[in-house]
PDB file of N, CA and C in Angstrom:
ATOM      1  N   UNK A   1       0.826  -1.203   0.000  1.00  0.00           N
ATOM      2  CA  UNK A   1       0.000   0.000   0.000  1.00  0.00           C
ATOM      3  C   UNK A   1       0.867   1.263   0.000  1.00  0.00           C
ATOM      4  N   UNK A   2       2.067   1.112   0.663  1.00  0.00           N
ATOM      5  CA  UNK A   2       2.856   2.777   0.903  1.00  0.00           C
ATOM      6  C   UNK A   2       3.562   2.919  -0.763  1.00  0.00           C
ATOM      7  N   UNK A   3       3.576   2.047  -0.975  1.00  0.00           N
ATOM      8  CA  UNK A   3       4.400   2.304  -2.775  1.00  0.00           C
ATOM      9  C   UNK A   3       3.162   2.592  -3.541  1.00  0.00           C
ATOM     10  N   UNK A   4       2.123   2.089  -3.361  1.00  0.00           N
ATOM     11  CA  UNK A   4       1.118   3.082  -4.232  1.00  0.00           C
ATOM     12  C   UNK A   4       1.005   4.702  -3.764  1.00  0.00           C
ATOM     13  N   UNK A   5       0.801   4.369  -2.935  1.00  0.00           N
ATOM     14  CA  UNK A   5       0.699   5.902  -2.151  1.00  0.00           C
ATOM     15  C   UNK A   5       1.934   6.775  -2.415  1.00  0.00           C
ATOM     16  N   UNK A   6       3.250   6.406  -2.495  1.00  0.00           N
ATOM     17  CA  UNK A   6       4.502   7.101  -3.426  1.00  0.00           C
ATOM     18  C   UNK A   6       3.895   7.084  -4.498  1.00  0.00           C
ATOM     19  N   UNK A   7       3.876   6.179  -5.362  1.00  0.00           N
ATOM     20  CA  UNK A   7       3.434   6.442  -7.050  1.00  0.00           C
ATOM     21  C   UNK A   7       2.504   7.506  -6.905  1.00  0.00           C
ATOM     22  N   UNK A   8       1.506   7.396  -6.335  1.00  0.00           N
ATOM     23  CA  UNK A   8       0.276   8.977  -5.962  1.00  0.00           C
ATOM     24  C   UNK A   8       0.971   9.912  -5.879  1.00  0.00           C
ATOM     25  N   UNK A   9       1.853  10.017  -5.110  1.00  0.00           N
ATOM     26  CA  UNK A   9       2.743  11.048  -4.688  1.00  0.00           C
ATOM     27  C   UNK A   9       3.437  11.766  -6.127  1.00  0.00           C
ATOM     28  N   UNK A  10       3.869  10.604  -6.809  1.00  0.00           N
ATOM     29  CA  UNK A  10       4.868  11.320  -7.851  1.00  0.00           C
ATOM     30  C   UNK A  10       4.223  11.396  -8.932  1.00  0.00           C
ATOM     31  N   UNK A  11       2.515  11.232  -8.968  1.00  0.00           N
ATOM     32  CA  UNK A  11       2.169  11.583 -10.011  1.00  0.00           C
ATOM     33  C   UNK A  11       1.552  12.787 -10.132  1.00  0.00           C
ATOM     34  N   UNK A  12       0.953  13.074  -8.726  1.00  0.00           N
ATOM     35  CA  UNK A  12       0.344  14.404  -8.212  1.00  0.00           C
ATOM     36  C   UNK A  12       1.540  15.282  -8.522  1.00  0.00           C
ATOM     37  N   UNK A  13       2.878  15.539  -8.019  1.00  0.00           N
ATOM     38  CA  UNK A  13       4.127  15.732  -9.003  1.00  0.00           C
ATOM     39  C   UNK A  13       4.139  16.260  -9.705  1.00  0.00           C
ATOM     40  N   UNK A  14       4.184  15.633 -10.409  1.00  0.00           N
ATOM     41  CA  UNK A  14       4.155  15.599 -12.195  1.00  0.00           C
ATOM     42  C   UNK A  14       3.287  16.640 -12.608  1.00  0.00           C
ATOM     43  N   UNK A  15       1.743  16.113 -12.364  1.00  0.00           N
ATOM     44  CA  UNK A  15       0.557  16.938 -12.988  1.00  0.00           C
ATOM     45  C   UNK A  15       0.759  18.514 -12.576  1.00  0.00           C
ATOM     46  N   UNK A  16       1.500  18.612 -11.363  1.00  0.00           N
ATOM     47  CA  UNK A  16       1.253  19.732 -10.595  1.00  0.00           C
ATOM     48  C   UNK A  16       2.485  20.646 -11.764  1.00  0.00           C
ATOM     49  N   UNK A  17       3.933  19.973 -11.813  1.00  0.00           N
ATOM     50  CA  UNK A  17       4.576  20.892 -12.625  1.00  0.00           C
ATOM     51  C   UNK A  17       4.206  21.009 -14.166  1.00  0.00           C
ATOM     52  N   UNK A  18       3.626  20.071 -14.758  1.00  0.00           N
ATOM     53  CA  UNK A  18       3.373  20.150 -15.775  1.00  0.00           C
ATOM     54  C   UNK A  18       1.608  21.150 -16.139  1.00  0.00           C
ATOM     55  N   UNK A  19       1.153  21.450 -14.886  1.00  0.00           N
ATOM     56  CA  UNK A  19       0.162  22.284 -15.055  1.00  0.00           C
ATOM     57  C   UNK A  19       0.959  23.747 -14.603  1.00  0.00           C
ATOM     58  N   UNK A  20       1.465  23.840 -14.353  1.00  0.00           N
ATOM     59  CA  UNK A  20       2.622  25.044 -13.773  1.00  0.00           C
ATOM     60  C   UNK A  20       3.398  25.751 -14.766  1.00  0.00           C
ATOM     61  N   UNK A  21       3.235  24.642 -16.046  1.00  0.00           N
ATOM     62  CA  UNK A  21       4.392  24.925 -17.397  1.00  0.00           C
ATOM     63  C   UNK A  21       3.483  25.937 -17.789  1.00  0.00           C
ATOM     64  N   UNK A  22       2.401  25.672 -17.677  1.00  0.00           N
ATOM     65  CA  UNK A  22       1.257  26.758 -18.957  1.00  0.00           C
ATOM     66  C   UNK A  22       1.581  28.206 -17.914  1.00  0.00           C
ATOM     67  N   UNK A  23       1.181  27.974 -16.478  1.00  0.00           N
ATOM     68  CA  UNK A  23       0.968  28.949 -15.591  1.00  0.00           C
ATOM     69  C   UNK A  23       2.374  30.095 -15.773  1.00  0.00           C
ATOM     70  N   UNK A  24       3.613  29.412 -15.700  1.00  0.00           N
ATOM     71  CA  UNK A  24       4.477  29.867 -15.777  1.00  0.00           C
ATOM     72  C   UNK A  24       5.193  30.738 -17.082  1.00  0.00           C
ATOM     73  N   UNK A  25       4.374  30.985 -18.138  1.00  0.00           N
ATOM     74  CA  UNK A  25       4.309  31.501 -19.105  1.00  0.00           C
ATOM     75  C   UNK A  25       4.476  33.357 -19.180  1.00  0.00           C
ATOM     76  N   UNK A  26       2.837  33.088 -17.998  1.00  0.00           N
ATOM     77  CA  UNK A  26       2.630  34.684 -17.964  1.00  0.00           C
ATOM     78  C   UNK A  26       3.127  35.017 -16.542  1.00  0.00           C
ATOM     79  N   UNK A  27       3.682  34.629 -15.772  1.00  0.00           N
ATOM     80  CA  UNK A  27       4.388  34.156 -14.169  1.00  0.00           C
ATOM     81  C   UNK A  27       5.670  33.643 -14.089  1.00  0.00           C
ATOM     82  N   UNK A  28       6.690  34.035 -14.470  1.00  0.00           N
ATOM     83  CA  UNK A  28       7.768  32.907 -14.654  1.00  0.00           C
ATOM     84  C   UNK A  28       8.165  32.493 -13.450  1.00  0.00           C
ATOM     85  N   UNK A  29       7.845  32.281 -12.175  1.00  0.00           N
ATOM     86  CA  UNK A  29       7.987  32.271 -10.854  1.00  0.00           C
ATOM     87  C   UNK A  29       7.340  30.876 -10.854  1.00  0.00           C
ATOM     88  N   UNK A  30       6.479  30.637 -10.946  1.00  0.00           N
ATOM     89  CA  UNK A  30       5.997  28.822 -11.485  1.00  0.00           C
ATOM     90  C   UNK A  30       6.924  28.263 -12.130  1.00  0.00           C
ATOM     91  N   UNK A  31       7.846  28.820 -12.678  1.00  0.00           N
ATOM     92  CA  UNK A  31       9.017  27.832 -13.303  1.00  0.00           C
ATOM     93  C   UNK A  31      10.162  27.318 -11.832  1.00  0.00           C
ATOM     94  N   UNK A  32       9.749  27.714 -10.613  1.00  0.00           N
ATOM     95  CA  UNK A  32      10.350  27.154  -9.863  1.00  0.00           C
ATOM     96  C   UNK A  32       9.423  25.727  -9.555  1.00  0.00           C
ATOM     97  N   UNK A  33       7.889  25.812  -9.453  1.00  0.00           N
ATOM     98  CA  UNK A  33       6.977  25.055  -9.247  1.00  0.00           C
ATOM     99  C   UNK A  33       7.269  23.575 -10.164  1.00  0.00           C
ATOM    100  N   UNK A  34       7.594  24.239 -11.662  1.00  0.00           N
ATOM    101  CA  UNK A  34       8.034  22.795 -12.208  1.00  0.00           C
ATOM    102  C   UNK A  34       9.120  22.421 -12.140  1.00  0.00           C
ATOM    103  N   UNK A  35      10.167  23.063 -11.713  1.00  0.00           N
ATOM    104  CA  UNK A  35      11.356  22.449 -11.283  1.00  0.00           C
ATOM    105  C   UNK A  35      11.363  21.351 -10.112  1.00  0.00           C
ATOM    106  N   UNK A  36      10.338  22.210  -8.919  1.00  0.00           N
ATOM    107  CA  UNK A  36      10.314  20.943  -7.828  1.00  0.00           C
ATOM    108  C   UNK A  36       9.776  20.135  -7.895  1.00  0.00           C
ATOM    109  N   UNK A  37       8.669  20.325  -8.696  1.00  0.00           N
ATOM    110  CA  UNK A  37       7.686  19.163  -9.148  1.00  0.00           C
ATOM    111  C   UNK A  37       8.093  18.032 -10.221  1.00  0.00           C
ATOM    112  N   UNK A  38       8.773  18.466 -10.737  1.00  0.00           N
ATOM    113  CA  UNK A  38      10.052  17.279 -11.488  1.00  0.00           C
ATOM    114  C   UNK A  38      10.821  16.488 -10.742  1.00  0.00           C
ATOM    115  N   UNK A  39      11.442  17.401 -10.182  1.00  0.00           N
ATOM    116  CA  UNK A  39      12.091  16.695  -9.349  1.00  0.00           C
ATOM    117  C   UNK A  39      11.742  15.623  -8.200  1.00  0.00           C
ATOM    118  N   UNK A  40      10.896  16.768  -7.822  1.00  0.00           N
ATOM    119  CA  UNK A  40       9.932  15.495  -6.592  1.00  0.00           C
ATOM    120  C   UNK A  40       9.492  14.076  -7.529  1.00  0.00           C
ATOM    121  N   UNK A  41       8.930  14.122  -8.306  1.00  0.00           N
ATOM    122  CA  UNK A  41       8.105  13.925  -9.158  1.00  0.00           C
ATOM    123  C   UNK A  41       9.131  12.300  -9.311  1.00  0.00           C
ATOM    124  N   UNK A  42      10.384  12.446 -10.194  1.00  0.00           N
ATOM    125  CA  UNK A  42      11.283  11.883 -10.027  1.00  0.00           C
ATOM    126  C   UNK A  42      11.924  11.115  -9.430  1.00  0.00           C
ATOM    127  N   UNK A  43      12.353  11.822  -8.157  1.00  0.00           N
ATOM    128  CA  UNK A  43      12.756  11.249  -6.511  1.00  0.00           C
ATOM    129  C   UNK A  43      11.259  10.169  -6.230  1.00  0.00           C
ATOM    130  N   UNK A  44      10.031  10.489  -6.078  1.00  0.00           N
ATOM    131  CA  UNK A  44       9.052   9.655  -5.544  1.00  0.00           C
ATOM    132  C   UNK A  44       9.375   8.243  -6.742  1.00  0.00           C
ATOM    133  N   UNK A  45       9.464   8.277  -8.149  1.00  0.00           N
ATOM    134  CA  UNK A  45       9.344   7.587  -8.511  1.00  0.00           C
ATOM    135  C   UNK A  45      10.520   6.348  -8.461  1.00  0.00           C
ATOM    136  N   UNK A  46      11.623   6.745  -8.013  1.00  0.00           N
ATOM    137  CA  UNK A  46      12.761   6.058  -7.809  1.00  0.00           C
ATOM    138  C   UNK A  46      11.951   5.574  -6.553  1.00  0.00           C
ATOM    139  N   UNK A  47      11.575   5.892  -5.646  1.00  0.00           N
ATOM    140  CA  UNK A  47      11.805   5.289  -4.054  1.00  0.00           C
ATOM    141  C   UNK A  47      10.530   4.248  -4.811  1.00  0.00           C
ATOM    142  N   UNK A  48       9.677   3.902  -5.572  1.00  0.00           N
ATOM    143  CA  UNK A  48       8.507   3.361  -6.269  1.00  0.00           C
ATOM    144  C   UNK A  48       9.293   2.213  -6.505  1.00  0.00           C
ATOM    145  N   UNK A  49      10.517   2.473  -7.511  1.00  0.00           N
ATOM    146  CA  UNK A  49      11.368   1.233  -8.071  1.00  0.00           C
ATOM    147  C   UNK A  49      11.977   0.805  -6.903  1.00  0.00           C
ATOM    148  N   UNK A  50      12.543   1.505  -6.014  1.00  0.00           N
ATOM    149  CA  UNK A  50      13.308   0.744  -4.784  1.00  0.00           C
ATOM    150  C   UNK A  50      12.278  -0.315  -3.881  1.00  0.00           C
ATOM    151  N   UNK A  51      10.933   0.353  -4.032  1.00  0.00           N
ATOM    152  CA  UNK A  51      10.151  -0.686  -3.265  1.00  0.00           C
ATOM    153  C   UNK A  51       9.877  -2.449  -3.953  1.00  0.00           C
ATOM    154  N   UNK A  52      10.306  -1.941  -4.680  1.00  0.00           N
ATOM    155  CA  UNK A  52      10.263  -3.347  -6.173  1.00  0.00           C
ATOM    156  C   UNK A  52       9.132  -3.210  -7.065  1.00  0.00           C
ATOM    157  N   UNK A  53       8.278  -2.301  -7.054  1.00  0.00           N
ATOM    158  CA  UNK A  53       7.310  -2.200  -8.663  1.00  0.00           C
ATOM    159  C   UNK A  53       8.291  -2.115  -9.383  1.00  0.00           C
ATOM    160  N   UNK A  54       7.719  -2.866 -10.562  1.00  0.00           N
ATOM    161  CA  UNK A  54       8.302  -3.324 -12.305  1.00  0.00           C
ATOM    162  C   UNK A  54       8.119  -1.857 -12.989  1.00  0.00           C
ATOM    163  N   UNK A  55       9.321  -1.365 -13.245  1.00  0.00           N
ATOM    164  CA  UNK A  55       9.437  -0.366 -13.856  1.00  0.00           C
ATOM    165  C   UNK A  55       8.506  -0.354 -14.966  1.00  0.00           C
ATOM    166  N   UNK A  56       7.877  -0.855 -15.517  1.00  0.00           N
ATOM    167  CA  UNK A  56       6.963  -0.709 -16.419  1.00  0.00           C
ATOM    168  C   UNK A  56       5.990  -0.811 -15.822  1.00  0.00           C
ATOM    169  N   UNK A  57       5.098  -1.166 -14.888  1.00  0.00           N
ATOM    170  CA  UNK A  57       3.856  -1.122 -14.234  1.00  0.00           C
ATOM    171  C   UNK A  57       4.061   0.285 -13.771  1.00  0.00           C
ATOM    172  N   UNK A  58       4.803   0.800 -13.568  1.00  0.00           N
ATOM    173  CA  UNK A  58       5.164   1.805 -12.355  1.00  0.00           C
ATOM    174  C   UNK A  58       5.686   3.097 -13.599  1.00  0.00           C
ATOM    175  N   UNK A  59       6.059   3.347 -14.191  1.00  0.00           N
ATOM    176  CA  UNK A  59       5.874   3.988 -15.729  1.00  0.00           C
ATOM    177  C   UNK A  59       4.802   4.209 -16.518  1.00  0.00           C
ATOM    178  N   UNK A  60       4.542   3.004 -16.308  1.00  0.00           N
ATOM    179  CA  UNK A  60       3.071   3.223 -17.630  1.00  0.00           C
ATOM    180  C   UNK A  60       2.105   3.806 -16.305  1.00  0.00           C
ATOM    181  N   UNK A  61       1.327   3.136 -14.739  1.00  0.00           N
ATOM    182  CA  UNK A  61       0.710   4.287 -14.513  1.00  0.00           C
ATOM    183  C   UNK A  61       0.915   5.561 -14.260  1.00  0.00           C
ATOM    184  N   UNK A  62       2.278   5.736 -13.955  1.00  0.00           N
ATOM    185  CA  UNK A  62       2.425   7.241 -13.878  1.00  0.00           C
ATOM    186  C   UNK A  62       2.077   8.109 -14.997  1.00  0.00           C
ATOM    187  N   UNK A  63       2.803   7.607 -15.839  1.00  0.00           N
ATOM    188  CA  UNK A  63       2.569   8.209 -17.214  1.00  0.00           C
ATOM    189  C   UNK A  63       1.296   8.805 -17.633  1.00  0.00           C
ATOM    190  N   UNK A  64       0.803   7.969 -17.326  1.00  0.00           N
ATOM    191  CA  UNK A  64      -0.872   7.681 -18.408  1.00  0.00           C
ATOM    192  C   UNK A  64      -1.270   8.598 -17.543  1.00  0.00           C
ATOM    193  N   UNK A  65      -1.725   7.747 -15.869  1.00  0.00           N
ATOM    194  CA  UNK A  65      -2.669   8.424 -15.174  1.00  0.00           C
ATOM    195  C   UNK A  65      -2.324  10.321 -14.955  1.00  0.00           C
ATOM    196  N   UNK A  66      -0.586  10.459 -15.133  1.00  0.00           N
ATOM    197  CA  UNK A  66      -0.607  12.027 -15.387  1.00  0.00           C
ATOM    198  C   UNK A  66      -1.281  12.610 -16.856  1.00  0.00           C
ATOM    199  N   UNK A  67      -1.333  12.014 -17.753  1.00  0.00           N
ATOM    200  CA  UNK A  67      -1.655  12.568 -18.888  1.00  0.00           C
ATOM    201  C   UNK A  67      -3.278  13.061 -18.863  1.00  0.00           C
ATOM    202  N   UNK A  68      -3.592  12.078 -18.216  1.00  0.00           N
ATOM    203  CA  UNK A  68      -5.071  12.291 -17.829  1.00  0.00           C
ATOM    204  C   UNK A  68      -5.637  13.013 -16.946  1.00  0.00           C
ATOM    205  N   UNK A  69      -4.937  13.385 -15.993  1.00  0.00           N
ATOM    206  CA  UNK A  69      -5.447  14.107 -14.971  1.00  0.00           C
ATOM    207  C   UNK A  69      -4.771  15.462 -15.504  1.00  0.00           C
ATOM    208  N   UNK A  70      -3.506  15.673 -16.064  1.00  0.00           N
ATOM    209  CA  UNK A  70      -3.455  17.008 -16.866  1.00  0.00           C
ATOM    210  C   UNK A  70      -4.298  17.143 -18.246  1.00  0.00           C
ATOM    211  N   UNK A  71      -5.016  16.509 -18.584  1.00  0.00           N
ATOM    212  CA  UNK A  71      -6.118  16.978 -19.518  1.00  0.00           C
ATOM    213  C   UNK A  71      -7.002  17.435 -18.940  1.00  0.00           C
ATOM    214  N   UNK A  72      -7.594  16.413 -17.822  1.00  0.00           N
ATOM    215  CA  UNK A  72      -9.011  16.743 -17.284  1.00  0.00           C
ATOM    216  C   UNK A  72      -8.755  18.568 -16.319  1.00  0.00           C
ATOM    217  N   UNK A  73      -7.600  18.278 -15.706  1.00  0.00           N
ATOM    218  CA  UNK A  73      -7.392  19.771 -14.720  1.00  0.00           C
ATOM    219  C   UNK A  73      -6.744  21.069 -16.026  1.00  0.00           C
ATOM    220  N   UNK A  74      -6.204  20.981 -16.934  1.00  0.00           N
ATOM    221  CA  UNK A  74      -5.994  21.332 -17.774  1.00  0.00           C
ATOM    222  C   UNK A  74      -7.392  22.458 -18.315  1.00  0.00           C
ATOM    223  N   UNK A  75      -8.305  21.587 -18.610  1.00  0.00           N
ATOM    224  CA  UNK A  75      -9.585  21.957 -18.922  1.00  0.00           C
ATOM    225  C   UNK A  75     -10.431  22.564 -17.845  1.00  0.00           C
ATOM    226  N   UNK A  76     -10.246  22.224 -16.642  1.00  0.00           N
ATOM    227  CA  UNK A  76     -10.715  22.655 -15.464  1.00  0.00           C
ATOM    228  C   UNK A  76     -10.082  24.110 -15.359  1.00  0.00           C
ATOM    229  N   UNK A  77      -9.252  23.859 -15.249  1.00  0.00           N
ATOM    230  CA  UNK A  77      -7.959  25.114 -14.797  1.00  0.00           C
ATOM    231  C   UNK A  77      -7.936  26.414 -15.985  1.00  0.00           C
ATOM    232  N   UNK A  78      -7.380  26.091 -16.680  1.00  0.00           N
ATOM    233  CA  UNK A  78      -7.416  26.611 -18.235  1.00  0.00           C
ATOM    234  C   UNK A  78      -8.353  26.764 -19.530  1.00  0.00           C
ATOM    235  N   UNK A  79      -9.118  26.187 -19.046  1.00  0.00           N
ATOM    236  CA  UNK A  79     -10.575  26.469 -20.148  1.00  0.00           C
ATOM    237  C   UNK A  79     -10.304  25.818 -21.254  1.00  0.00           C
ATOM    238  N   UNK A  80      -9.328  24.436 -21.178  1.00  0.00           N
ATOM    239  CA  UNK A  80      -8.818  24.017 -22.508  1.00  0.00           C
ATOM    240  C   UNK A  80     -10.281  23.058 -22.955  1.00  0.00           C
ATOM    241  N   UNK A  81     -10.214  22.839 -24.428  1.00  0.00           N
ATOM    242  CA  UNK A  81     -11.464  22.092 -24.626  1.00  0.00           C
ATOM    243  C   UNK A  81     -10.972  20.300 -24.627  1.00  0.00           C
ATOM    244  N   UNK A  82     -11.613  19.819 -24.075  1.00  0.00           N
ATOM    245  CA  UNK A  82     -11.290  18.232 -24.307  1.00  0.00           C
ATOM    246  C   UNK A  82     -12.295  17.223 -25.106  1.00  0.00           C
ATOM    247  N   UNK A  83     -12.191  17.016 -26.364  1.00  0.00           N
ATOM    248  CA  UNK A  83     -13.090  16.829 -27.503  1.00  0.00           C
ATOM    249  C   UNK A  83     -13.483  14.916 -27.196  1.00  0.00           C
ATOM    250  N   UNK A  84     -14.920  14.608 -27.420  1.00  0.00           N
ATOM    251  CA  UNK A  84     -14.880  13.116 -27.762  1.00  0.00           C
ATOM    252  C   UNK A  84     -14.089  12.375 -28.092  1.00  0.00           C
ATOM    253  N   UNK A  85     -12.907  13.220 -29.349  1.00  0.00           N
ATOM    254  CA  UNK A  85     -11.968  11.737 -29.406  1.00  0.00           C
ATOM    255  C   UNK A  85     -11.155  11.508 -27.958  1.00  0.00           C
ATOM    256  N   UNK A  86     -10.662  12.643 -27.231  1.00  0.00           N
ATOM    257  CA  UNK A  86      -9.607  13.125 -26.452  1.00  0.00           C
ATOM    258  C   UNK A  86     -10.487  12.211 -25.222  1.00  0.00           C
ATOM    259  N   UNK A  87     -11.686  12.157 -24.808  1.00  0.00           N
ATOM    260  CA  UNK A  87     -12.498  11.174 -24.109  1.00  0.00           C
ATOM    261  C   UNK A  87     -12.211   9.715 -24.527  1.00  0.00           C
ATOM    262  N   UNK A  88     -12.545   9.824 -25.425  1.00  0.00           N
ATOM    263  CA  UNK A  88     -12.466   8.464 -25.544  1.00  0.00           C
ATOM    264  C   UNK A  88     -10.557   7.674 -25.707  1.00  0.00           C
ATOM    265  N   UNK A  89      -9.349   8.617 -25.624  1.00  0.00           N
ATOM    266  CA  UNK A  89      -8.267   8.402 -25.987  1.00  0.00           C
ATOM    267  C   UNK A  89      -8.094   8.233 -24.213  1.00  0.00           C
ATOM    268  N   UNK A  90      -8.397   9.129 -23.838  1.00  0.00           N
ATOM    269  CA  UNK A  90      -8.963   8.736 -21.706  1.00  0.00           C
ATOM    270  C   UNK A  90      -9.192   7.676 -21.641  1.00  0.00           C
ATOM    271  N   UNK A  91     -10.382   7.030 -21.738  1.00  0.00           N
ATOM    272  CA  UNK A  91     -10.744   5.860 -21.781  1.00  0.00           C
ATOM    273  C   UNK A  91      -9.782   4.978 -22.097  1.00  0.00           C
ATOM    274  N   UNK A  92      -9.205   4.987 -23.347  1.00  0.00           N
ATOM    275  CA  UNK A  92      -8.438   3.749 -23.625  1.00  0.00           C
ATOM    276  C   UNK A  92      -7.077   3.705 -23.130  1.00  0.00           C
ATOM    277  N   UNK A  93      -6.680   4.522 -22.733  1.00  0.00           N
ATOM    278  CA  UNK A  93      -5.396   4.923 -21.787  1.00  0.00           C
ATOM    279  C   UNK A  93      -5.890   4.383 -20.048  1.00  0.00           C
ATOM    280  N   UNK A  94      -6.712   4.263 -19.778  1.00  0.00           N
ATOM    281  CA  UNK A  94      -6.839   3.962 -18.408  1.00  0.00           C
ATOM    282  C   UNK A  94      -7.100   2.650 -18.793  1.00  0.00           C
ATOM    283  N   UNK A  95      -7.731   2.053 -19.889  1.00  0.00           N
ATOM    284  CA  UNK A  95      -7.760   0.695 -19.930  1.00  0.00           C
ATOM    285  C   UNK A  95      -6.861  -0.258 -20.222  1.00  0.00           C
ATOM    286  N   UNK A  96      -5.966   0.798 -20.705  1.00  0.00           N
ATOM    287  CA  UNK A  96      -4.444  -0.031 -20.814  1.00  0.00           C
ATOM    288  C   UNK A  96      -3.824   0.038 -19.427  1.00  0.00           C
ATOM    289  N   UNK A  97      -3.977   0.974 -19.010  1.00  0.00           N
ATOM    290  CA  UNK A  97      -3.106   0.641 -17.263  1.00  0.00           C
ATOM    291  C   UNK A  97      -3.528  -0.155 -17.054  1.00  0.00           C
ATOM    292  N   UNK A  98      -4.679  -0.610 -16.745  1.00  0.00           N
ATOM    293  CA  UNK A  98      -5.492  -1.292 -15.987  1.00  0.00           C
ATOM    294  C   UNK A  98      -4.621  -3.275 -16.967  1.00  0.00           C
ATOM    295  N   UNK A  99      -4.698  -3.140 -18.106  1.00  0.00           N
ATOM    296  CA  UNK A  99      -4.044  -4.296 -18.526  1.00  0.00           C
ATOM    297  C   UNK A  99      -2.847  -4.550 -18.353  1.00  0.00           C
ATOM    298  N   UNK A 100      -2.206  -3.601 -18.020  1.00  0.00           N
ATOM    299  CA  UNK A 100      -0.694  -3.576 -17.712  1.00  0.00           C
ATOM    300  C   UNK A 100      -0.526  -4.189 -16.445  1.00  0.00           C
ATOM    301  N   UNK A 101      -1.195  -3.286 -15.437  1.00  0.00           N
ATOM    302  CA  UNK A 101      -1.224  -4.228 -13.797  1.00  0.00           C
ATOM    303  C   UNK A 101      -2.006  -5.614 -13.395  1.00  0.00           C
ATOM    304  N   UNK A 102      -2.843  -6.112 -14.296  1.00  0.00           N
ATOM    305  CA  UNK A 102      -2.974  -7.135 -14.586  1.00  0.00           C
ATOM    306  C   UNK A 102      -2.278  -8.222 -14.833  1.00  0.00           C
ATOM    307  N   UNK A 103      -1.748  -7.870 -16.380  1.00  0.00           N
ATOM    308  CA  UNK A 103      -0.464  -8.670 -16.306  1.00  0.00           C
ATOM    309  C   UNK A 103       0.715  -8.904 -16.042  1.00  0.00           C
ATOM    310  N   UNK A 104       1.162  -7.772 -15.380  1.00  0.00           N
ATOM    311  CA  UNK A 104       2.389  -7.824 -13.946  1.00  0.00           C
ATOM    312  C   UNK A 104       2.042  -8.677 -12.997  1.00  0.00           C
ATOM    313  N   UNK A 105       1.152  -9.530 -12.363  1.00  0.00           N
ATOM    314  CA  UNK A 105       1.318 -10.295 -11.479  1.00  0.00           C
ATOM    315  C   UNK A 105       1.087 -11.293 -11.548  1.00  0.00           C
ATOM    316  N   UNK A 106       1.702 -12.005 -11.096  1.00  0.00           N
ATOM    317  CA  UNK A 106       2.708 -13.153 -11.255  1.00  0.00           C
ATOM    318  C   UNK A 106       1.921 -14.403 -11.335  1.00  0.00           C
ATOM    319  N   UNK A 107       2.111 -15.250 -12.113  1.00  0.00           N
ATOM    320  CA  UNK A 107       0.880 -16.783 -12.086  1.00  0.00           C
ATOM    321  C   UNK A 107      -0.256 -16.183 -12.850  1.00  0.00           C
ATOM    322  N   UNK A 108      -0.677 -15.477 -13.046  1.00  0.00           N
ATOM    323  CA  UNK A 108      -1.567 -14.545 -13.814  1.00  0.00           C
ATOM    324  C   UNK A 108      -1.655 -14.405 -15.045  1.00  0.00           C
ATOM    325  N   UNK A 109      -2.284 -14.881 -15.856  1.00  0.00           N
ATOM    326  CA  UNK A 109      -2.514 -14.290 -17.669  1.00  0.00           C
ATOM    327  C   UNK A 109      -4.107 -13.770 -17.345  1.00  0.00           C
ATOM    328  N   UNK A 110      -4.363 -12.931 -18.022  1.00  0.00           N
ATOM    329  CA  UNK A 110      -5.487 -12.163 -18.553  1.00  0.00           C
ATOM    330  C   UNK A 110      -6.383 -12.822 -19.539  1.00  0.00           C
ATOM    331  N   UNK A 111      -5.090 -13.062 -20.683  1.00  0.00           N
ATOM    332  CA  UNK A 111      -5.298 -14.038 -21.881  1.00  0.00           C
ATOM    333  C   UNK A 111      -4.773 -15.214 -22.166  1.00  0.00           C
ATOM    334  N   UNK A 112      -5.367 -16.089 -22.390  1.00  0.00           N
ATOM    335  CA  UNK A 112      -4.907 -17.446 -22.776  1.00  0.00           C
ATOM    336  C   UNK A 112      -4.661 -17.824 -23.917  1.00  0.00           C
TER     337      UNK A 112
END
C-alpha cells in the first residue's frame, strides 16, 4: 500500500509541474513550481522502483494516469477544450493501465 501511495505522490508531481508549465508563461515564478515538481516527481518515482514495482507497471501508470489528470485539470484550470476523441483516448489509456497491472502479477494471464 505505501508504494502506491509514493506512485500517488509522484504523479500528483508531475501533474502539478506540468500544469505550472502553462501557468508559468505569464508568471515565470511557477518555473520554480516545475522544477520541484520534477524533481519530486522523479525522486518519488525512484523510491517506487526501490520498493520493487516493475518499472513498467510503475511507468506506464504514472505516465498515463498524469496525462489524464493534466487533460481533465488542464480543462478545469485553463478552459482548454477536451473533444470526444480526447475522451475516448482517456478511456483507452486507463484501460491499458489497468491491462498492464494485470499482467504484472505473477501466475496470472489475462489471456490465454
Amino acid at each position: 500500500m505505501k508504494t502506491w501511495l509514493v506512485l500517488l505522490g509522484a504523479i500528483l508531481c508531475e501533474v502539478t509541474a506540468s500544469l505550472s508549465l502553462k501557468a508559468a508563461l505569464d508568471q515565470p515564478l511557477f518555473y520554480l513550481v516545475v522544477v520541484a515538481g520534477f524533481t519530486a516527481a522523479f525522486a518519488l518515482l525512484t523510491v517506487v522502483l526501490k520498493q520493487g514495482m516493475a518499472i513498467g507497471v510503475a511507468y506506464g501508470i504514472w505516465s498515463a494516469t498524469g496525462v489524464v489528470l493534466t487533460t481533465i485539470l488542464s480543462a478545469a484550470i485553463y478552459g482548454e477544450t477536451v473533444t470526444g476523441v480526447m475522451g475516448l483516448g482517456i478511456a483507452l489509456i486507463i484501460g491499458g493501465v489497468l491491462l498492464v497491472e494485470l499482467g504484472s502479477r505473477p501466475g496470472e494471464e489475462v489471456v490465454s
